[in-house]
PDB file of N, CA and C in Angstrom:
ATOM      1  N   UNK A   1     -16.170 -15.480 -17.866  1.00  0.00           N
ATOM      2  CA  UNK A   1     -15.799 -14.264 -17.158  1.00  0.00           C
ATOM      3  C   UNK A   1     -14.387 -14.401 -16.578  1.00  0.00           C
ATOM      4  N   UNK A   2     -13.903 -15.668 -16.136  1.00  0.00           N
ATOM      5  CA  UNK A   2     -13.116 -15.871 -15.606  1.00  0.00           C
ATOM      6  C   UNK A   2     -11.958 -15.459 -16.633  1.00  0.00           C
ATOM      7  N   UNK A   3     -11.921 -15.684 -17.853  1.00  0.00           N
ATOM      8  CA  UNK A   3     -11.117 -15.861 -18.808  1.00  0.00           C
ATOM      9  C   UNK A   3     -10.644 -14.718 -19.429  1.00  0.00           C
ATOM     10  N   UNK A   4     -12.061 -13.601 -19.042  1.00  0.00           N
ATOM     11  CA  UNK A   4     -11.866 -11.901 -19.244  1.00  0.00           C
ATOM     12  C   UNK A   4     -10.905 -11.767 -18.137  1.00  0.00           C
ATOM     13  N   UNK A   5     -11.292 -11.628 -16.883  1.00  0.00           N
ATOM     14  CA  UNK A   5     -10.357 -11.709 -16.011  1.00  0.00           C
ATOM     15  C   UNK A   5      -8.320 -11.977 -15.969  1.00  0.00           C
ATOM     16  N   UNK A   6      -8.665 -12.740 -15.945  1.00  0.00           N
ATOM     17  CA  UNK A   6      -7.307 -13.468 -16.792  1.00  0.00           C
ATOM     18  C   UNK A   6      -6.921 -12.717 -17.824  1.00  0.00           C
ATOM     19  N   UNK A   7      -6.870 -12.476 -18.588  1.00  0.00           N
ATOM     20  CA  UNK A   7      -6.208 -11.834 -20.089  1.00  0.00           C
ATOM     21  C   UNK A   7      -6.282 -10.668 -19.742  1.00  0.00           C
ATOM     22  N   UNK A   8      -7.135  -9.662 -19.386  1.00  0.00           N
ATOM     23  CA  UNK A   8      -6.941  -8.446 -18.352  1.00  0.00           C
ATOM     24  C   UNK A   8      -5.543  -8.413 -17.570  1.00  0.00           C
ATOM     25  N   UNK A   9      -5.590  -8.818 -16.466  1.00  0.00           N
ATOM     26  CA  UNK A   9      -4.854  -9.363 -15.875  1.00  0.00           C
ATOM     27  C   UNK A   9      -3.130  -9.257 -16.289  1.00  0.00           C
ATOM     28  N   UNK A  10      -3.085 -10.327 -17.586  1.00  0.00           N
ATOM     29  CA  UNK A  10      -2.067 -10.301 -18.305  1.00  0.00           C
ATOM     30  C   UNK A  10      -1.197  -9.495 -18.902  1.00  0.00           C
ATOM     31  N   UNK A  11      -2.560  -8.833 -19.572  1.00  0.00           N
ATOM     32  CA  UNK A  11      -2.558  -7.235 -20.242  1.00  0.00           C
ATOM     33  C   UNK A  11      -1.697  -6.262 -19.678  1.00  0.00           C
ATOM     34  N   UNK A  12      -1.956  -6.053 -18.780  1.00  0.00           N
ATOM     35  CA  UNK A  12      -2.106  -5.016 -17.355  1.00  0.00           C
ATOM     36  C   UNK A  12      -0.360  -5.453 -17.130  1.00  0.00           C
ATOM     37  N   UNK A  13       0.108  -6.623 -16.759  1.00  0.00           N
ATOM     38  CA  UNK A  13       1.456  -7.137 -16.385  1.00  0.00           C
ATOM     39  C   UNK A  13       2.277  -6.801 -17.392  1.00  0.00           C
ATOM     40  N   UNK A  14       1.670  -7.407 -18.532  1.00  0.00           N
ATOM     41  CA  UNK A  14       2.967  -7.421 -19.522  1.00  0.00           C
ATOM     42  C   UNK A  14       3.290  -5.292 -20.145  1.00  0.00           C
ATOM     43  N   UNK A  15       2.380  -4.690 -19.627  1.00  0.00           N
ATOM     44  CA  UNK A  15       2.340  -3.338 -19.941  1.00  0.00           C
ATOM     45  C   UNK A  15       3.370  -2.794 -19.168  1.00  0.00           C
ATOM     46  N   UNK A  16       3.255  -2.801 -17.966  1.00  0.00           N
ATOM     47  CA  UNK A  16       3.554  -2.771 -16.498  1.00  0.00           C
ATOM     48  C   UNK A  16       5.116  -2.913 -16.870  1.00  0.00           C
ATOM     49  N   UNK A  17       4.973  -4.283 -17.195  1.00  0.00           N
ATOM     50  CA  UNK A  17       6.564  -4.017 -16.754  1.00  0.00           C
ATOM     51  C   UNK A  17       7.477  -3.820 -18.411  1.00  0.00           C
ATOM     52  N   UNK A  18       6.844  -3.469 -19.435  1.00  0.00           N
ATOM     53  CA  UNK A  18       7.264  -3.172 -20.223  1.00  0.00           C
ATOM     54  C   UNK A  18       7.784  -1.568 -20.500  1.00  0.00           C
ATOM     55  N   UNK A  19       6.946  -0.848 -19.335  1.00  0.00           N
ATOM     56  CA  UNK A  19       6.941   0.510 -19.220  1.00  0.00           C
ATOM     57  C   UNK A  19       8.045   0.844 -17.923  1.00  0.00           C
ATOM     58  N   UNK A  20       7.517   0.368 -16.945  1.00  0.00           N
ATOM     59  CA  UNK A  20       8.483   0.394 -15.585  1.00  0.00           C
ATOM     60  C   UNK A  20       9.925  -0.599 -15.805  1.00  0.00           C
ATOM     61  N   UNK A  21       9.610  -1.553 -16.141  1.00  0.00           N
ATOM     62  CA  UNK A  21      10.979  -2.596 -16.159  1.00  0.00           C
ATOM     63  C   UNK A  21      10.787  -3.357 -14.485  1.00  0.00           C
ATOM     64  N   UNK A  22      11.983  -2.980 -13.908  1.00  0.00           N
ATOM     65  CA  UNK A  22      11.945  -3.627 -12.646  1.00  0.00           C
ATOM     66  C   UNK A  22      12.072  -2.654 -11.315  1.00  0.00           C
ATOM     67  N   UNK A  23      11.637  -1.312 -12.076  1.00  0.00           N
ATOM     68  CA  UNK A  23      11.266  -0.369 -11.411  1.00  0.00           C
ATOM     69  C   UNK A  23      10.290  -0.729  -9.939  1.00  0.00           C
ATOM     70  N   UNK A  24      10.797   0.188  -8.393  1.00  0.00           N
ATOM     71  CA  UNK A  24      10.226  -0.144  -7.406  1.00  0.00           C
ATOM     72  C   UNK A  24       8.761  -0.477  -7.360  1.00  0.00           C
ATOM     73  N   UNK A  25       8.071   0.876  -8.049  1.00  0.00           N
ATOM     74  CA  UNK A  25       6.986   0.705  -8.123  1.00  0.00           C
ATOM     75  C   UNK A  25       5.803   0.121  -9.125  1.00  0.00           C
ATOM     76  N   UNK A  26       6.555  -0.543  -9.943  1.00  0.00           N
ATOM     77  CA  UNK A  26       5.890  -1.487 -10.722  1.00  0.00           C
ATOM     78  C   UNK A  26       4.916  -2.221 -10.227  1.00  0.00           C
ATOM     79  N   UNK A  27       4.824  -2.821  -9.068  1.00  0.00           N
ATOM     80  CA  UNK A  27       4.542  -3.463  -8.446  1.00  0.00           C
ATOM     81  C   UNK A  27       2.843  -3.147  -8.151  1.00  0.00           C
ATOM     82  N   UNK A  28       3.218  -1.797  -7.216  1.00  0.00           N
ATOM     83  CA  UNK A  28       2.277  -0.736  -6.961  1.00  0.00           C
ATOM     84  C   UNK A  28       1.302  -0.322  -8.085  1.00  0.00           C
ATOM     85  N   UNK A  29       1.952  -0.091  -9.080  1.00  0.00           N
ATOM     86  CA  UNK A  29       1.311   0.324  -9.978  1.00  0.00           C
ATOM     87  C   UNK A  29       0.546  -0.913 -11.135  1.00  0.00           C
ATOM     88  N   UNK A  30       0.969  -1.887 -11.037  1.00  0.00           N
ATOM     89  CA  UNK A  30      -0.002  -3.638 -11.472  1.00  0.00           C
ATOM     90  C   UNK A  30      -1.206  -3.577 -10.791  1.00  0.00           C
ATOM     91  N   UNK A  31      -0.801  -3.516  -8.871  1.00  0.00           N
ATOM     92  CA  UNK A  31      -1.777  -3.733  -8.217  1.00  0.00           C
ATOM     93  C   UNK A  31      -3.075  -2.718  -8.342  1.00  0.00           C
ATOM     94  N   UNK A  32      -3.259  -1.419  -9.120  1.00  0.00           N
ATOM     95  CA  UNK A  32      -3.409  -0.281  -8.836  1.00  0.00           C
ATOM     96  C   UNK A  32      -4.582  -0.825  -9.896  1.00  0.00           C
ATOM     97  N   UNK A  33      -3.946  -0.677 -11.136  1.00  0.00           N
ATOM     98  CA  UNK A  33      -4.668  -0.933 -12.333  1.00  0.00           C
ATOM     99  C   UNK A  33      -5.176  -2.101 -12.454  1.00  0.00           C
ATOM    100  N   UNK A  34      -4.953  -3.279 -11.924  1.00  0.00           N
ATOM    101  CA  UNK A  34      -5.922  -4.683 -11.593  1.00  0.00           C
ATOM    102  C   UNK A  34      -6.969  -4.329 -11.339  1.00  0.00           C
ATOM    103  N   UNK A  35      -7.071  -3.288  -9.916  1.00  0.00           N
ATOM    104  CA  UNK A  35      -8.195  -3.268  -9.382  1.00  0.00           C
ATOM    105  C   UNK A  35      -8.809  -2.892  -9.721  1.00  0.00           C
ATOM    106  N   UNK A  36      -8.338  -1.587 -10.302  1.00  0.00           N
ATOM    107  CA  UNK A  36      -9.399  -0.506 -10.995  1.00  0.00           C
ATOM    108  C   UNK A  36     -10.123  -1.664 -12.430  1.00  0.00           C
ATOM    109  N   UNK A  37      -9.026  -2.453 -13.268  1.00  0.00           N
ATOM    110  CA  UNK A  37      -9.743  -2.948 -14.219  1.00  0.00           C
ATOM    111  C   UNK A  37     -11.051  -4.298 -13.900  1.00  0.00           C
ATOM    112  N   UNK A  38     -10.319  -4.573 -12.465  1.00  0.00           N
ATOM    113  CA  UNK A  38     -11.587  -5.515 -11.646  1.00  0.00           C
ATOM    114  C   UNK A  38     -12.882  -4.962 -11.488  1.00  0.00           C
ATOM    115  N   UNK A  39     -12.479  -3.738 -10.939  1.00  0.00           N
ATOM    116  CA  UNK A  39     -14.002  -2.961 -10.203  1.00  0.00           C
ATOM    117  C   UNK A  39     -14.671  -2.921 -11.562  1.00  0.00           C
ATOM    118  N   UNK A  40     -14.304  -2.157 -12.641  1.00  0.00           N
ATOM    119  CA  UNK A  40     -15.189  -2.004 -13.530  1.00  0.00           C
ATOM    120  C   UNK A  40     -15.610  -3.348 -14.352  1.00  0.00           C
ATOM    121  N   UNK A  41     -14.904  -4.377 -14.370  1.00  0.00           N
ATOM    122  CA  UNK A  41     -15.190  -5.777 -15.233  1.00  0.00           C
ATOM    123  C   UNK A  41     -16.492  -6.055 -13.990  1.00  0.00           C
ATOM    124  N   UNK A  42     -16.719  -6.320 -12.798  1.00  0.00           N
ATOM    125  CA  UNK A  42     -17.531  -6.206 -12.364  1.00  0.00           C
ATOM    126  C   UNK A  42     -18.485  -5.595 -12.053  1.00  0.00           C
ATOM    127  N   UNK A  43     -18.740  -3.875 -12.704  1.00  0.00           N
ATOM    128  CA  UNK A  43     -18.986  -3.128 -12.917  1.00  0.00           C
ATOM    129  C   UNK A  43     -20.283  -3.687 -14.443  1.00  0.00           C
ATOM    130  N   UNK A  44     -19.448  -3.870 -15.297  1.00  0.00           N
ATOM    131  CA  UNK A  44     -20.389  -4.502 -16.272  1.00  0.00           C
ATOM    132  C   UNK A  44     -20.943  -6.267 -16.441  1.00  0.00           C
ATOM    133  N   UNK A  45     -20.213  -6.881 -15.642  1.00  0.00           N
ATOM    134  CA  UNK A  45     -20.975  -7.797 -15.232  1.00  0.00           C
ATOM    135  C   UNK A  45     -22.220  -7.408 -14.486  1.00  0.00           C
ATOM    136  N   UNK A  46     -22.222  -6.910 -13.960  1.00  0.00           N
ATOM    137  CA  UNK A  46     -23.790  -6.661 -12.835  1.00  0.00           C
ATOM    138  C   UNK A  46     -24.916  -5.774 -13.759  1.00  0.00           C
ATOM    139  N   UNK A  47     -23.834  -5.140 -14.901  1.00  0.00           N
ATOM    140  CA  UNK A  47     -25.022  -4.435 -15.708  1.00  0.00           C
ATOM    141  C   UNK A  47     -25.817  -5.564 -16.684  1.00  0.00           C
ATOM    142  N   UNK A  48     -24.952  -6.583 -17.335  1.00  0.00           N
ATOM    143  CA  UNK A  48     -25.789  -7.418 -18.009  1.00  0.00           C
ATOM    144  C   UNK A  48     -26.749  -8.213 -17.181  1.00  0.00           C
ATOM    145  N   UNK A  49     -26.595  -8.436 -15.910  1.00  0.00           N
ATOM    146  CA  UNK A  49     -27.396  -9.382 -15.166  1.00  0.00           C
ATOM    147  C   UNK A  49     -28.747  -8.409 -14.893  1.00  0.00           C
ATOM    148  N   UNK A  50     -28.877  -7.181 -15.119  1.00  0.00           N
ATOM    149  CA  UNK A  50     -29.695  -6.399 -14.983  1.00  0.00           C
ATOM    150  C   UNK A  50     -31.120  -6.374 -16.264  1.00  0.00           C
TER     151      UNK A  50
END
């Protein structure tokens, strides 16, 4: 899981700043979409444990 995490993660960065550059809110907008891609990776973790 950890490793989904991670490459997510990555995903999400290398998009980020491929789209924004070094734009202010790049930043903002990494942190934004982490989470959202966290909540739901944990989202379906809790469904398989079901």
């Amino acid at each position: 899981m950890l490793i989904l995490v991670w490459i997510v993660v990555c995903v999400i960065f290398y998009l980020v700043q491929k789209v924004l550059g070094n734009s202010g809110h790049a930043l903002e907008l990494f942190a934004l979409l982490t989470a959202i891609a966290l909540f739901f990776i944990d989202r379906l973790s809790r469904k398989e444990k079901k």
